[in-house]
C-alpha atoms as a PDB file:
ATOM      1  CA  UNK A   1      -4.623   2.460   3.629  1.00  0.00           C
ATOM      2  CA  UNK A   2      -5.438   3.440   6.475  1.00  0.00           C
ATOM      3  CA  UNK A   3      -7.841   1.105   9.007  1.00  0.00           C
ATOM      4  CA  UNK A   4      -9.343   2.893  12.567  1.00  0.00           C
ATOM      5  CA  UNK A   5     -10.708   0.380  15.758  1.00  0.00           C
ATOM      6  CA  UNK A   6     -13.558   2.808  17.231  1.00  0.00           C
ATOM      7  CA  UNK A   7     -14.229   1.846  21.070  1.00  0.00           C
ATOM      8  CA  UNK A   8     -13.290   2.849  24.628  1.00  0.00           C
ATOM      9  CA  UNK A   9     -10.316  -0.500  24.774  1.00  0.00           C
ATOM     10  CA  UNK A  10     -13.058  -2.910  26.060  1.00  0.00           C
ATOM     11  CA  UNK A  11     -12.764  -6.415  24.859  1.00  0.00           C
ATOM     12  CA  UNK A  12     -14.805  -6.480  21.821  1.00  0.00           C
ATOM     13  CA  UNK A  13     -12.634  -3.576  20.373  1.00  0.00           C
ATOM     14  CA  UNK A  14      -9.420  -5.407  21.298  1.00  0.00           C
ATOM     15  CA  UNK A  15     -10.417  -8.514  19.660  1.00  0.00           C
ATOM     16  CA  UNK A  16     -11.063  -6.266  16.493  1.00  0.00           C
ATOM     17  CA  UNK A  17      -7.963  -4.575  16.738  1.00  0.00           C
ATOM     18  CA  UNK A  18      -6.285  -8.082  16.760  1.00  0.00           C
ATOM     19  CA  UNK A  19      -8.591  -9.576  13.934  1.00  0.00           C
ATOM     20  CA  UNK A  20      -7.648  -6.379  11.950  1.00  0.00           C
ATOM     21  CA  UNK A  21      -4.319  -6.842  12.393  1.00  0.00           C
ATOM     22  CA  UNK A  22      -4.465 -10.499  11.204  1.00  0.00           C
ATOM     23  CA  UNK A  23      -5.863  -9.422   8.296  1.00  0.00           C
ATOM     24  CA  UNK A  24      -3.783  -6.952   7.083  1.00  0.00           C
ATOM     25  CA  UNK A  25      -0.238  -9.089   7.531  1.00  0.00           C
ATOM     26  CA  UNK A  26      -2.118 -12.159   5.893  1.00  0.00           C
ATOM     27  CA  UNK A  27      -2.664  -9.751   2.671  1.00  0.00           C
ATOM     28  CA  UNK A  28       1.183  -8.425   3.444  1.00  0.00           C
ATOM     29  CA  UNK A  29      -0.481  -4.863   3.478  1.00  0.00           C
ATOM     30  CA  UNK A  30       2.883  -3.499   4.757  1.00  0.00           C
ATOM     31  CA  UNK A  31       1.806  -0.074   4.161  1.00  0.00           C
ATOM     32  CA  UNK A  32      -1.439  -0.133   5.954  1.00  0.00           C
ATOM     33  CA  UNK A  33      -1.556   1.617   9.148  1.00  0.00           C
ATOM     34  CA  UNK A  34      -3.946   0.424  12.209  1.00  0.00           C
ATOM     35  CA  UNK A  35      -5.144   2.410  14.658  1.00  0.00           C
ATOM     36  CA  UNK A  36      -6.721   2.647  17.604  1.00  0.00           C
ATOM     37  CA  UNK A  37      -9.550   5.669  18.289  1.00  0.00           C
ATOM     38  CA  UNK A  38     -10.659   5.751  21.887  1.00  0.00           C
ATOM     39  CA  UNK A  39     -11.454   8.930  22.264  1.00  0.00           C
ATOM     40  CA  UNK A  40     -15.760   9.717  22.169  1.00  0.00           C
ATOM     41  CA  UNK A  41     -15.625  13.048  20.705  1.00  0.00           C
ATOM     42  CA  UNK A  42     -13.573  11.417  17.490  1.00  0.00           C
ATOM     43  CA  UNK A  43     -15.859   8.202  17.613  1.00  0.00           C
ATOM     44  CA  UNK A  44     -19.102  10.042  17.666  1.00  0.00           C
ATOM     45  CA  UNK A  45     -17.432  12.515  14.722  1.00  0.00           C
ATOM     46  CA  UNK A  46     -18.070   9.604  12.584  1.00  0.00           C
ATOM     47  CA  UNK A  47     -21.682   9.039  13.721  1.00  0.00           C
ATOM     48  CA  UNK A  48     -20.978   5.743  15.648  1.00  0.00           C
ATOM     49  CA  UNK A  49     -23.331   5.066  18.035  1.00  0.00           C
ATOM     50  CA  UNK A  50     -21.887   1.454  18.959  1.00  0.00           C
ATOM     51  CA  UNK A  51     -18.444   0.019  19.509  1.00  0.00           C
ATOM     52  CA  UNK A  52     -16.916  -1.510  18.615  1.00  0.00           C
ATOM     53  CA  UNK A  53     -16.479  -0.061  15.212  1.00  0.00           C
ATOM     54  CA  UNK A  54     -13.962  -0.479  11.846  1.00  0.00           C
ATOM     55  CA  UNK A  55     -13.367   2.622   9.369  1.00  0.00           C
ATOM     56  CA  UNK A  56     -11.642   2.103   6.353  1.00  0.00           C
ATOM     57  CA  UNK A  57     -10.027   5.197   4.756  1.00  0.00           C
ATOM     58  CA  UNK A  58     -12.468   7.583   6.313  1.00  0.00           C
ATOM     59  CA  UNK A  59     -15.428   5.286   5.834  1.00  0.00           C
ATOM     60  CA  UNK A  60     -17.733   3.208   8.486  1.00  0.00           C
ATOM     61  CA  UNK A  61     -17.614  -0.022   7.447  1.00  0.00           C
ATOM     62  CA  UNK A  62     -19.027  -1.840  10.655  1.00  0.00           C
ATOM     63  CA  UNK A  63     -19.980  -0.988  13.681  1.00  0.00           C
ATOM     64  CA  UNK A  64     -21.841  -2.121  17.166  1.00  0.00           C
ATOM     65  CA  UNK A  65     -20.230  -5.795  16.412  1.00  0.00           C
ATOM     66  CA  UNK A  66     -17.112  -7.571  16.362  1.00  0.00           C
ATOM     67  CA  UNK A  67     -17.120  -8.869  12.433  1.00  0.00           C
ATOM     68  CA  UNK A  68     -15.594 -12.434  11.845  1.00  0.00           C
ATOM     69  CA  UNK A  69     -12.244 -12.648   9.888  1.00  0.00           C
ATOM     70  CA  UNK A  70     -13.489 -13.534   6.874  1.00  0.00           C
ATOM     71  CA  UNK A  71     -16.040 -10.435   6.760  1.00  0.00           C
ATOM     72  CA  UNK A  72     -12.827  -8.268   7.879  1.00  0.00           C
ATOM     73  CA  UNK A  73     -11.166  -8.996   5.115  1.00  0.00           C
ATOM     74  CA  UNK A  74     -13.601  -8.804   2.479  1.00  0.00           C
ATOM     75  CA  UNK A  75     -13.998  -4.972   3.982  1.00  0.00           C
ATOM     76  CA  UNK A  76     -10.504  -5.164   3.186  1.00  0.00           C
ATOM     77  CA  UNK A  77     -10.258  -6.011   0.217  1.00  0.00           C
ATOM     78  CA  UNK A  78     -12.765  -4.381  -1.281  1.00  0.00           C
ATOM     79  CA  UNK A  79     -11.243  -0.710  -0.157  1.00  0.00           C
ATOM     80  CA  UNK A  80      -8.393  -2.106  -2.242  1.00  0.00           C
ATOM     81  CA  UNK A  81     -10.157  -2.389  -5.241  1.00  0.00           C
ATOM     82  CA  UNK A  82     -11.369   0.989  -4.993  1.00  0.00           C
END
């Protein structure tokens, strides 16, 4: 699995990027890789208008808003069950 943090590094994407990574050691997802995408061209390749955003294996699953935990993880969990 593979989870992107869309945004320039301001503070909203940072507290995203640590929610996110929460998440994915709670669920022991030891396999899932986090990254961070900061560049615009990349962000804007997924038609993201507003930072911060999360993509889940290719796939917008939030953006222009910093998501609570609990929403995080159901994003999470549902690309699982896929």
């Amino acid at each position: 699995m593979k989870l992107e943090i869309l945004g320039s590094g301001c503070a909203n994407c940072q507290k995203l990027k640590a929610i996110t990574d929460d998440v994915v050691s709670e669920l022991g997802l030891s396999d899932a890789e986090v990254v961070k995408v900061e560049d615009y061209p990349k962000i804007v390749a997924y038609g993201v208008m507003s930072t911060p955003a999360l993509v889940i294996d290719g796939k917008v699953v939030v953006s222009g808003k910093v998501p609570s935990k609990a929403e995080v993880t159901s994003f999470v969990t549902t690309a699982l069950a896929r």
